[in-house]
PDB file of N, CA and C in Angstrom:
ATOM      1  N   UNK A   1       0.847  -1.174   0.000  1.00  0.00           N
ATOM      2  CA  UNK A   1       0.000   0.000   0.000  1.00  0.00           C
ATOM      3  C   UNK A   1       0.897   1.243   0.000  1.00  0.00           C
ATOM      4  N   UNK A   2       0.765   1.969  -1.069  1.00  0.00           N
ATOM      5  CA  UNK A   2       1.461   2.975  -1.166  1.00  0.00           C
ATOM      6  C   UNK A   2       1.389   4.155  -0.315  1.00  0.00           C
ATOM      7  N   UNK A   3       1.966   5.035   0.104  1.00  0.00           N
ATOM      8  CA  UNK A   3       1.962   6.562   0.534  1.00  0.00           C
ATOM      9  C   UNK A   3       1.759   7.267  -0.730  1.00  0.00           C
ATOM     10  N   UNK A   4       0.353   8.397   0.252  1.00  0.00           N
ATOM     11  CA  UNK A   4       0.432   9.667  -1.638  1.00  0.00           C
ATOM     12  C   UNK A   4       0.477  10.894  -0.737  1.00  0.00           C
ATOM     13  N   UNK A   5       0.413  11.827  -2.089  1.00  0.00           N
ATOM     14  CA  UNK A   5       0.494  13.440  -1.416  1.00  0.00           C
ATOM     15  C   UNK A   5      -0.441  13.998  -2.031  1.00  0.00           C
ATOM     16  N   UNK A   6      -1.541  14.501  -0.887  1.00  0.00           N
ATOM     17  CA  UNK A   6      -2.883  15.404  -1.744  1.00  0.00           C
ATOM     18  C   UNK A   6      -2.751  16.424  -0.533  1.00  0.00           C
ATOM     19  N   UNK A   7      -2.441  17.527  -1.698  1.00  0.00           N
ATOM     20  CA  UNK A   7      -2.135  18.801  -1.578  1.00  0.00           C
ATOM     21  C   UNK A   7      -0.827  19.028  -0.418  1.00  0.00           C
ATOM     22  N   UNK A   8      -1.743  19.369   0.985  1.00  0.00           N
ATOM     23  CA  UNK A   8      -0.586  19.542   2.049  1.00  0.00           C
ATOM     24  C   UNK A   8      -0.459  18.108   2.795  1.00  0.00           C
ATOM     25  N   UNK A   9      -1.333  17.052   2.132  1.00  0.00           N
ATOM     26  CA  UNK A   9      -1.513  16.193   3.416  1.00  0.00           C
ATOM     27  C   UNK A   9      -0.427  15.248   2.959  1.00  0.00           C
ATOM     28  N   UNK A  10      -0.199  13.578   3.904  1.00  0.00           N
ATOM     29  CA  UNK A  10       0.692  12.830   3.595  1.00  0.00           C
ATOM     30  C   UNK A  10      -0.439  11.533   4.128  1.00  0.00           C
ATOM     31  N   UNK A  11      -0.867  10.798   2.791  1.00  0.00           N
ATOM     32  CA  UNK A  11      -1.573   9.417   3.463  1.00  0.00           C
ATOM     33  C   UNK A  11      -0.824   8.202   3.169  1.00  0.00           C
ATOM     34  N   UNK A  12      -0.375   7.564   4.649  1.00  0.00           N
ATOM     35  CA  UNK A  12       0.436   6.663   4.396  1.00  0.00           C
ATOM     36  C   UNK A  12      -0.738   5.408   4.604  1.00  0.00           C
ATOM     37  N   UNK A  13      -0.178   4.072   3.922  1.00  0.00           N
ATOM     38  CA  UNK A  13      -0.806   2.751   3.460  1.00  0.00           C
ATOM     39  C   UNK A  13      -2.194   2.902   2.843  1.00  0.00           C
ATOM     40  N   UNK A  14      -2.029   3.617   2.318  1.00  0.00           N
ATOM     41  CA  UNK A  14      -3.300   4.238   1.091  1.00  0.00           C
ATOM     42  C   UNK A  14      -3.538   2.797   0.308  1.00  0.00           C
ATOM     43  N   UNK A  15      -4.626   1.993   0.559  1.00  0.00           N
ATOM     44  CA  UNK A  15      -5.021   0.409  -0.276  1.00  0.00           C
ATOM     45  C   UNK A  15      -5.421   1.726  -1.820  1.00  0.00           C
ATOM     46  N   UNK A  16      -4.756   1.145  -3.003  1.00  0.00           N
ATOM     47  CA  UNK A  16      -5.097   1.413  -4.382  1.00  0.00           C
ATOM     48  C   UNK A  16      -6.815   1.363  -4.482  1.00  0.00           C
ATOM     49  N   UNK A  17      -7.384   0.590  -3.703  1.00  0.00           N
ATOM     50  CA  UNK A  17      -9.248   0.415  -4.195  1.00  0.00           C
ATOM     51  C   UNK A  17      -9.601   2.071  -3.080  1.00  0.00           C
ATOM     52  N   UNK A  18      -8.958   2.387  -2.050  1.00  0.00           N
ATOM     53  CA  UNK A  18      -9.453   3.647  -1.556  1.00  0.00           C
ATOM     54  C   UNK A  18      -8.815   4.693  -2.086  1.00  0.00           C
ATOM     55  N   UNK A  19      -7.825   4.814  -2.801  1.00  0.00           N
ATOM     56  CA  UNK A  19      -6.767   5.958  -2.818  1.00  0.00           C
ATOM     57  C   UNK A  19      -7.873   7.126  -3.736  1.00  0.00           C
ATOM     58  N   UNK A  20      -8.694   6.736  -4.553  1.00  0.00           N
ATOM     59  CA  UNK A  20      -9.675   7.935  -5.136  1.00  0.00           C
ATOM     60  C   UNK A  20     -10.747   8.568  -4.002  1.00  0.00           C
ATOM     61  N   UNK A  21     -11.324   8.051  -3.321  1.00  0.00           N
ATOM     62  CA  UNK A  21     -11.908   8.369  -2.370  1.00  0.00           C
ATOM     63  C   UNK A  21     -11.327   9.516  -1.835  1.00  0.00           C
ATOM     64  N   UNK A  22      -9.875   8.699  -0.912  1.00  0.00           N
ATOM     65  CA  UNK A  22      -8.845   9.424   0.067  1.00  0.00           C
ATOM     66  C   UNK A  22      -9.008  10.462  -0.598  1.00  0.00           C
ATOM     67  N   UNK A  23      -8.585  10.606  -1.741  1.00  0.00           N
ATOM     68  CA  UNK A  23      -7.915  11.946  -2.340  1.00  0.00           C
ATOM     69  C   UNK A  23      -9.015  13.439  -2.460  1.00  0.00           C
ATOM     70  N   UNK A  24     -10.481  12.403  -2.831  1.00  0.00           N
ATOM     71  CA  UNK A  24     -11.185  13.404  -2.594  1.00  0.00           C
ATOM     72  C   UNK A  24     -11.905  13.679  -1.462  1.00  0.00           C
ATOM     73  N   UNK A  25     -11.654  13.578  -0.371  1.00  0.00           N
ATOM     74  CA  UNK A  25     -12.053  13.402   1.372  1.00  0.00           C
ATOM     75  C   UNK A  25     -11.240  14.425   1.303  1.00  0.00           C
ATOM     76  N   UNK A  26     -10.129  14.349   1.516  1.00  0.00           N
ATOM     77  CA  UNK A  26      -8.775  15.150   1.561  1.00  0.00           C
ATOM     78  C   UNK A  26      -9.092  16.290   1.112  1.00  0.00           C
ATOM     79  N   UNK A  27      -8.967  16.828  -0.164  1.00  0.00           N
ATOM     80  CA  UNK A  27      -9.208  17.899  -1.278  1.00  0.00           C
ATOM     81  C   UNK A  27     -10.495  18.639  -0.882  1.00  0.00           C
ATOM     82  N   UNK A  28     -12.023  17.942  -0.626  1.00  0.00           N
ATOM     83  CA  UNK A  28     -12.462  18.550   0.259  1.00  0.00           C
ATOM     84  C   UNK A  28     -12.724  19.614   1.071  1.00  0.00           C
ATOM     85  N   UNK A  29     -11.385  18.470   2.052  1.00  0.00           N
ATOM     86  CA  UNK A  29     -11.527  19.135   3.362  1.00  0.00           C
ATOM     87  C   UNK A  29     -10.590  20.838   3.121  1.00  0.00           C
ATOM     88  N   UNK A  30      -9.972  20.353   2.449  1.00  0.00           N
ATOM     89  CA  UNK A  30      -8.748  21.168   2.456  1.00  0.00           C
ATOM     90  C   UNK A  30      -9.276  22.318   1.574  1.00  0.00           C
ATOM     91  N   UNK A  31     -10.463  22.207   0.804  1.00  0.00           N
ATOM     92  CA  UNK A  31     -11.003  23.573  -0.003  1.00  0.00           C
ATOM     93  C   UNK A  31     -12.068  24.003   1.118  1.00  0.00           C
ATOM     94  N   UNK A  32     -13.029  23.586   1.487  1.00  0.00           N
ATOM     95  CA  UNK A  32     -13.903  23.817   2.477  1.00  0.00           C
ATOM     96  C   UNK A  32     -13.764  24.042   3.557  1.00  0.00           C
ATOM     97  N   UNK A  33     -12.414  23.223   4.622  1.00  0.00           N
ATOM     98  CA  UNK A  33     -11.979  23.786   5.845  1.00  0.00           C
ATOM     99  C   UNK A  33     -12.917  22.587   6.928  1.00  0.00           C
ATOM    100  N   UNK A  34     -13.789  21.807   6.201  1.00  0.00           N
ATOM    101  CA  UNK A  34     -14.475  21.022   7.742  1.00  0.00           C
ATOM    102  C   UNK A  34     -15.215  20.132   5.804  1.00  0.00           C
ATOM    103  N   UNK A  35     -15.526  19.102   6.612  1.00  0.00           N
ATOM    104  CA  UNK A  35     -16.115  17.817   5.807  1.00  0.00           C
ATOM    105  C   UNK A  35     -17.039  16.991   6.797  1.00  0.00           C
ATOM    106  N   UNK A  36     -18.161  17.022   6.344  1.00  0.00           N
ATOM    107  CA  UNK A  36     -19.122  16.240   7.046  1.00  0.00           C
ATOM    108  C   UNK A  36     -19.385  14.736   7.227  1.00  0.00           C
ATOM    109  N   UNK A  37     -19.919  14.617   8.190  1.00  0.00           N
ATOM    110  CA  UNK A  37     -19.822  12.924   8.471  1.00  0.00           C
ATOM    111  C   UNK A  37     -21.160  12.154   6.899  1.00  0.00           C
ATOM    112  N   UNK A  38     -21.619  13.042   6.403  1.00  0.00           N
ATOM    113  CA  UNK A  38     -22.717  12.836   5.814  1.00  0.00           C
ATOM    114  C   UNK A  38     -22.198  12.440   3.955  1.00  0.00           C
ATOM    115  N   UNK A  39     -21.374  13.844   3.843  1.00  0.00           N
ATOM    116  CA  UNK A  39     -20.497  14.338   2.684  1.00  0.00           C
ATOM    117  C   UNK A  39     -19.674  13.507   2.612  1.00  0.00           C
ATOM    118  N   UNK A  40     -18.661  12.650   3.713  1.00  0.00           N
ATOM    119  CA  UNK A  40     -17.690  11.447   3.833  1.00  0.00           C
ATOM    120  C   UNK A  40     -19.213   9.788   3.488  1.00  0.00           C
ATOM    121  N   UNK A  41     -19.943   9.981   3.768  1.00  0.00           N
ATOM    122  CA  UNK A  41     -20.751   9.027   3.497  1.00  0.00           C
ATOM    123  C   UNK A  41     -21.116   8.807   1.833  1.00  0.00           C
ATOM    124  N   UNK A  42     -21.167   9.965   1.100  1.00  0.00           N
ATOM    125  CA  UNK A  42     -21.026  10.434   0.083  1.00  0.00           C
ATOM    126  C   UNK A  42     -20.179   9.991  -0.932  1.00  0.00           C
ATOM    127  N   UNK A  43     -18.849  10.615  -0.253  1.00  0.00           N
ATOM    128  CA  UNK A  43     -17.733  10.015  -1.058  1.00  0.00           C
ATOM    129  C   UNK A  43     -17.435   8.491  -1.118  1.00  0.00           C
ATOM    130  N   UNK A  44     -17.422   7.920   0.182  1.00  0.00           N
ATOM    131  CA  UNK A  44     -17.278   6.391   0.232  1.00  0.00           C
ATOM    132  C   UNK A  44     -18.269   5.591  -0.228  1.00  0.00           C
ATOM    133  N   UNK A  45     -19.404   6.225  -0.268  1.00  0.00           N
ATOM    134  CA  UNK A  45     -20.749   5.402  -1.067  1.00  0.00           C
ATOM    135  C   UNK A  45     -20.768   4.138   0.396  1.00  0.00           C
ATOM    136  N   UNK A  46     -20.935   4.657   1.392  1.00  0.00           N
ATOM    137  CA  UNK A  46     -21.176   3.428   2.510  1.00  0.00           C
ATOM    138  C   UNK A  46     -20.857   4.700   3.736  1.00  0.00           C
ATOM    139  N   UNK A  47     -21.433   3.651   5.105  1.00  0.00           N
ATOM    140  CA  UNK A  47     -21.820   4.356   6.460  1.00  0.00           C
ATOM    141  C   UNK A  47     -19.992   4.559   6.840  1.00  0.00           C
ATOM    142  N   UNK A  48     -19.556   5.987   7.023  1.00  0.00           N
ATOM    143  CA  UNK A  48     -18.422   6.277   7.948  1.00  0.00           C
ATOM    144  C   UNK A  48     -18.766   7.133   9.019  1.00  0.00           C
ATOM    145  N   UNK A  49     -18.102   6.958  10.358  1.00  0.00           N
ATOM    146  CA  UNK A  49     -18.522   7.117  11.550  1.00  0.00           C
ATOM    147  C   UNK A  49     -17.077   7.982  11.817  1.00  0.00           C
ATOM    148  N   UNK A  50     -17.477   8.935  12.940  1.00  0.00           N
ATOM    149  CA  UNK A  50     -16.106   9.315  13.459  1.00  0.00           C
ATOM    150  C   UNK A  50     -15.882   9.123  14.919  1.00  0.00           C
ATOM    151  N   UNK A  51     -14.268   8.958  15.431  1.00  0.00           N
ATOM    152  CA  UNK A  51     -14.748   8.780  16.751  1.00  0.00           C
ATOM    153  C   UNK A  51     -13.066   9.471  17.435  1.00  0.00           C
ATOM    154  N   UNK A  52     -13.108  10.192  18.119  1.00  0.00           N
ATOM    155  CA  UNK A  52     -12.329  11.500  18.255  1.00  0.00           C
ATOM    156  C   UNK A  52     -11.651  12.439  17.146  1.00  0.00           C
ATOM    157  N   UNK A  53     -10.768  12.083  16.652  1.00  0.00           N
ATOM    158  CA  UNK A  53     -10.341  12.841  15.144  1.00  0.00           C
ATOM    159  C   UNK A  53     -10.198  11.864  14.002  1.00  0.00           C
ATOM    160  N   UNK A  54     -10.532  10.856  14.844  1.00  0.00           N
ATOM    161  CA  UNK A  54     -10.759   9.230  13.175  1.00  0.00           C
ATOM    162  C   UNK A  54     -11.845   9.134  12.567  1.00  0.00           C
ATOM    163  N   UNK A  55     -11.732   8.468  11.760  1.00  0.00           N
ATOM    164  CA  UNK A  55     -13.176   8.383  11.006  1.00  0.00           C
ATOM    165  C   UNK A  55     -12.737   6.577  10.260  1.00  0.00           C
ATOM    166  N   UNK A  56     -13.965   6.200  10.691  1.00  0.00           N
ATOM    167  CA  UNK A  56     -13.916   4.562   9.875  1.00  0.00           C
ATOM    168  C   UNK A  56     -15.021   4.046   9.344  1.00  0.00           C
ATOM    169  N   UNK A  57     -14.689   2.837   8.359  1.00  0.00           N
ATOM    170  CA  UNK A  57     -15.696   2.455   7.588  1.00  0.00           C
ATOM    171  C   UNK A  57     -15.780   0.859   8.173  1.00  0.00           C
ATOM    172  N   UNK A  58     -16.709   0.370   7.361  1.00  0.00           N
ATOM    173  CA  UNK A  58     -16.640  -1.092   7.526  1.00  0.00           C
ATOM    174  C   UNK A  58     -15.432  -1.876   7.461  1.00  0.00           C
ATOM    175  N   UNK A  59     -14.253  -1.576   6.691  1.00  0.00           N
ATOM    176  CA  UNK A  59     -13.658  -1.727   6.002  1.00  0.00           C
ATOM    177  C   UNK A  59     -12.253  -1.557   6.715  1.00  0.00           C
ATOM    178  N   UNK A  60     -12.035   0.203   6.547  1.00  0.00           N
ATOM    179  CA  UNK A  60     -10.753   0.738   6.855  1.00  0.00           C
ATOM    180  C   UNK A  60     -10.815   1.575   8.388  1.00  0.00           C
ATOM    181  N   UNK A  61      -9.835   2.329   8.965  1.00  0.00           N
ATOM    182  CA  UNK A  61      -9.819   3.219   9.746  1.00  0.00           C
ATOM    183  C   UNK A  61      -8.964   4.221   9.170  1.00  0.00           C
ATOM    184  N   UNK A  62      -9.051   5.204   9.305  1.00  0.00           N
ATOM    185  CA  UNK A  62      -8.546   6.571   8.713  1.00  0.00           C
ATOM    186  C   UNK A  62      -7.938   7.696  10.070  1.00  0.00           C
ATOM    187  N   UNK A  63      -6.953   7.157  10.491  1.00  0.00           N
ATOM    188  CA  UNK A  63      -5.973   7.966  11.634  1.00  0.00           C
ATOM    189  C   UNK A  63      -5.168   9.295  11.285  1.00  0.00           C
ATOM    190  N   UNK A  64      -5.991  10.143  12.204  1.00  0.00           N
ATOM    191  CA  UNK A  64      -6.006  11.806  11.249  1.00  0.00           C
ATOM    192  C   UNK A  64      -4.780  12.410  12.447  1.00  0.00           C
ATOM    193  N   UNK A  65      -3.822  13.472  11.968  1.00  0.00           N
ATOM    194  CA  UNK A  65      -2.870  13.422  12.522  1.00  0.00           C
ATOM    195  C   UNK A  65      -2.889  15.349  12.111  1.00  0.00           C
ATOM    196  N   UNK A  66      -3.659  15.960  12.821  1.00  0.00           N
ATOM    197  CA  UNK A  66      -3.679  17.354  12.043  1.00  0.00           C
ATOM    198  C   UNK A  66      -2.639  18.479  12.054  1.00  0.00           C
ATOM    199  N   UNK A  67      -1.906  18.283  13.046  1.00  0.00           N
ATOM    200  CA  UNK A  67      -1.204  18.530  14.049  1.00  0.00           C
ATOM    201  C   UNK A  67       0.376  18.291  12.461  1.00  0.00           C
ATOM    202  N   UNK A  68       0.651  17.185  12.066  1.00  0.00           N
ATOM    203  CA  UNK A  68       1.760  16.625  11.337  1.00  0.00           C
ATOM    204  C   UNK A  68       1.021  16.619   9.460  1.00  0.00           C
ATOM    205  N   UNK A  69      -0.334  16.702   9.441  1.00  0.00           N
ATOM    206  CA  UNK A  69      -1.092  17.133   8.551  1.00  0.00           C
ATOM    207  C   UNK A  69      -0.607  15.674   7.466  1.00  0.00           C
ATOM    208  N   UNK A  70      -1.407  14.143   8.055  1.00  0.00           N
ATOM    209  CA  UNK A  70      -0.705  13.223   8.127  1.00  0.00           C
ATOM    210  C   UNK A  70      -1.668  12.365   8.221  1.00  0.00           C
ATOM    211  N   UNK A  71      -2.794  11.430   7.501  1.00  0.00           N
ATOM    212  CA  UNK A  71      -3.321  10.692   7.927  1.00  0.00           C
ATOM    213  C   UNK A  71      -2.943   9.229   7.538  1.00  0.00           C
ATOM    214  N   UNK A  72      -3.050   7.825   8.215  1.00  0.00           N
ATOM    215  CA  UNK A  72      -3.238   6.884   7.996  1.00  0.00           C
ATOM    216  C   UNK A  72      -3.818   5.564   7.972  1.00  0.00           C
ATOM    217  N   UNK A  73      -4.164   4.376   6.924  1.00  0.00           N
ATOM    218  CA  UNK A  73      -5.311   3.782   6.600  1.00  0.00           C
ATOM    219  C   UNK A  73      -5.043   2.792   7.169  1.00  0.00           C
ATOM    220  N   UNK A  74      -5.731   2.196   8.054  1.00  0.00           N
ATOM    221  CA  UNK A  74      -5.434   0.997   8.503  1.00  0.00           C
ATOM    222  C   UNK A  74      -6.859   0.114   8.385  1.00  0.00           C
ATOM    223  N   UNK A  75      -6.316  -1.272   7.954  1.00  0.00           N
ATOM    224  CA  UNK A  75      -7.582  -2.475   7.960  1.00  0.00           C
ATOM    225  C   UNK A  75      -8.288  -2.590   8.779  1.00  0.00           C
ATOM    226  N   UNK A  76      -9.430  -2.913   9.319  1.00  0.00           N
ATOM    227  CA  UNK A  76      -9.973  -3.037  10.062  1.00  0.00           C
ATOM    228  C   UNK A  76     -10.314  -4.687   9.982  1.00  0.00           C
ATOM    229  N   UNK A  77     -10.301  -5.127  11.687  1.00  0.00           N
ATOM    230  CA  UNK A  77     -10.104  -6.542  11.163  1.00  0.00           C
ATOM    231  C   UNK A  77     -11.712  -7.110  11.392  1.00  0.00           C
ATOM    232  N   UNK A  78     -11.639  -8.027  10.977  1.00  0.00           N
ATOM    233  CA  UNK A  78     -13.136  -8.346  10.627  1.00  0.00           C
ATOM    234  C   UNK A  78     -13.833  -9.140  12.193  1.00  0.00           C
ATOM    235  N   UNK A  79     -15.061  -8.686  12.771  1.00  0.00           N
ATOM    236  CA  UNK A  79     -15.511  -9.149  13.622  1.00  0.00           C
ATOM    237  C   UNK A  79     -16.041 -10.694  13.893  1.00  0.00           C
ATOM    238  N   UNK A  80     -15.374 -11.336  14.813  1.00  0.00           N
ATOM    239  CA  UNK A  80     -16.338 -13.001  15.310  1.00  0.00           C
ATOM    240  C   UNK A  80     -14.986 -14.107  14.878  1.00  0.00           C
TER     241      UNK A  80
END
Protein backbone atom coordinates (compact mmCIF):
# COMPACT_ATOMS: atom_id res chain seq x y z
CA UNK A 1 0.00 0.00 0.00
CA UNK A 2 1.46 2.97 -1.17
CA UNK A 3 1.96 6.56 0.53
CA UNK A 4 0.43 9.67 -1.64
CA UNK A 5 0.49 13.44 -1.42
CA UNK A 6 -2.88 15.40 -1.74
CA UNK A 7 -2.13 18.80 -1.58
CA UNK A 8 -0.59 19.54 2.05
CA UNK A 9 -1.51 16.19 3.42
CA UNK A 10 0.69 12.83 3.60
CA UNK A 11 -1.57 9.42 3.46
CA UNK A 12 0.44 6.66 4.40
CA UNK A 13 -0.81 2.75 3.46
CA UNK A 14 -3.30 4.24 1.09
CA UNK A 15 -5.02 0.41 -0.28
CA UNK A 16 -5.10 1.41 -4.38
CA UNK A 17 -9.25 0.42 -4.19
CA UNK A 18 -9.45 3.65 -1.56
CA UNK A 19 -6.77 5.96 -2.82
CA UNK A 20 -9.68 7.94 -5.14
CA UNK A 21 -11.91 8.37 -2.37
CA UNK A 22 -8.84 9.42 0.07
CA UNK A 23 -7.92 11.95 -2.34
CA UNK A 24 -11.19 13.40 -2.59
CA UNK A 25 -12.05 13.40 1.37
CA UNK A 26 -8.77 15.15 1.56
CA UNK A 27 -9.21 17.90 -1.28
CA UNK A 28 -12.46 18.55 0.26
CA UNK A 29 -11.53 19.14 3.36
CA UNK A 30 -8.75 21.17 2.46
CA UNK A 31 -11.00 23.57 0.00
CA UNK A 32 -13.90 23.82 2.48
CA UNK A 33 -11.98 23.79 5.85
CA UNK A 34 -14.47 21.02 7.74
CA UNK A 35 -16.12 17.82 5.81
CA UNK A 36 -19.12 16.24 7.05
CA UNK A 37 -19.82 12.92 8.47
CA UNK A 38 -22.72 12.84 5.81
CA UNK A 39 -20.50 14.34 2.68
CA UNK A 40 -17.69 11.45 3.83
CA UNK A 41 -20.75 9.03 3.50
CA UNK A 42 -21.03 10.43 0.08
CA UNK A 43 -17.73 10.01 -1.06
CA UNK A 44 -17.28 6.39 0.23
CA UNK A 45 -20.75 5.40 -1.07
CA UNK A 46 -21.18 3.43 2.51
CA UNK A 47 -21.82 4.36 6.46
CA UNK A 48 -18.42 6.28 7.95
CA UNK A 49 -18.52 7.12 11.55
CA UNK A 50 -16.11 9.32 13.46
CA UNK A 51 -14.75 8.78 16.75
CA UNK A 52 -12.33 11.50 18.26
CA UNK A 53 -10.34 12.84 15.14
CA UNK A 54 -10.76 9.23 13.17
CA UNK A 55 -13.18 8.38 11.01
CA UNK A 56 -13.92 4.56 9.87
CA UNK A 57 -15.70 2.46 7.59
CA UNK A 58 -16.64 -1.09 7.53
CA UNK A 59 -13.66 -1.73 6.00
CA UNK A 60 -10.75 0.74 6.86
CA UNK A 61 -9.82 3.22 9.75
CA UNK A 62 -8.55 6.57 8.71
CA UNK A 63 -5.97 7.97 11.63
CA UNK A 64 -6.01 11.81 11.25
CA UNK A 65 -2.87 13.42 12.52
CA UNK A 66 -3.68 17.35 12.04
CA UNK A 67 -1.20 18.53 14.05
CA UNK A 68 1.76 16.62 11.34
CA UNK A 69 -1.09 17.13 8.55
CA UNK A 70 -0.71 13.22 8.13
CA UNK A 71 -3.32 10.69 7.93
CA UNK A 72 -3.24 6.88 8.00
CA UNK A 73 -5.31 3.78 6.60
CA UNK A 74 -5.43 1.00 8.50
CA UNK A 75 -7.58 -2.47 7.96
CA UNK A 76 -9.97 -3.04 10.06
CA UNK A 77 -10.10 -6.54 11.16
CA UNK A 78 -13.14 -8.35 10.63
CA UNK A 79 -15.51 -9.15 13.62
CA UNK A 80 -16.34 -13.00 15.31
Amino acid sequence: MPNIQVSRWRVESCPESLEQKIISAVAYKEMKGTISDFELCQIFGETVWKSGDNYHTHAVSVLINETERCCRVIPRLPVG
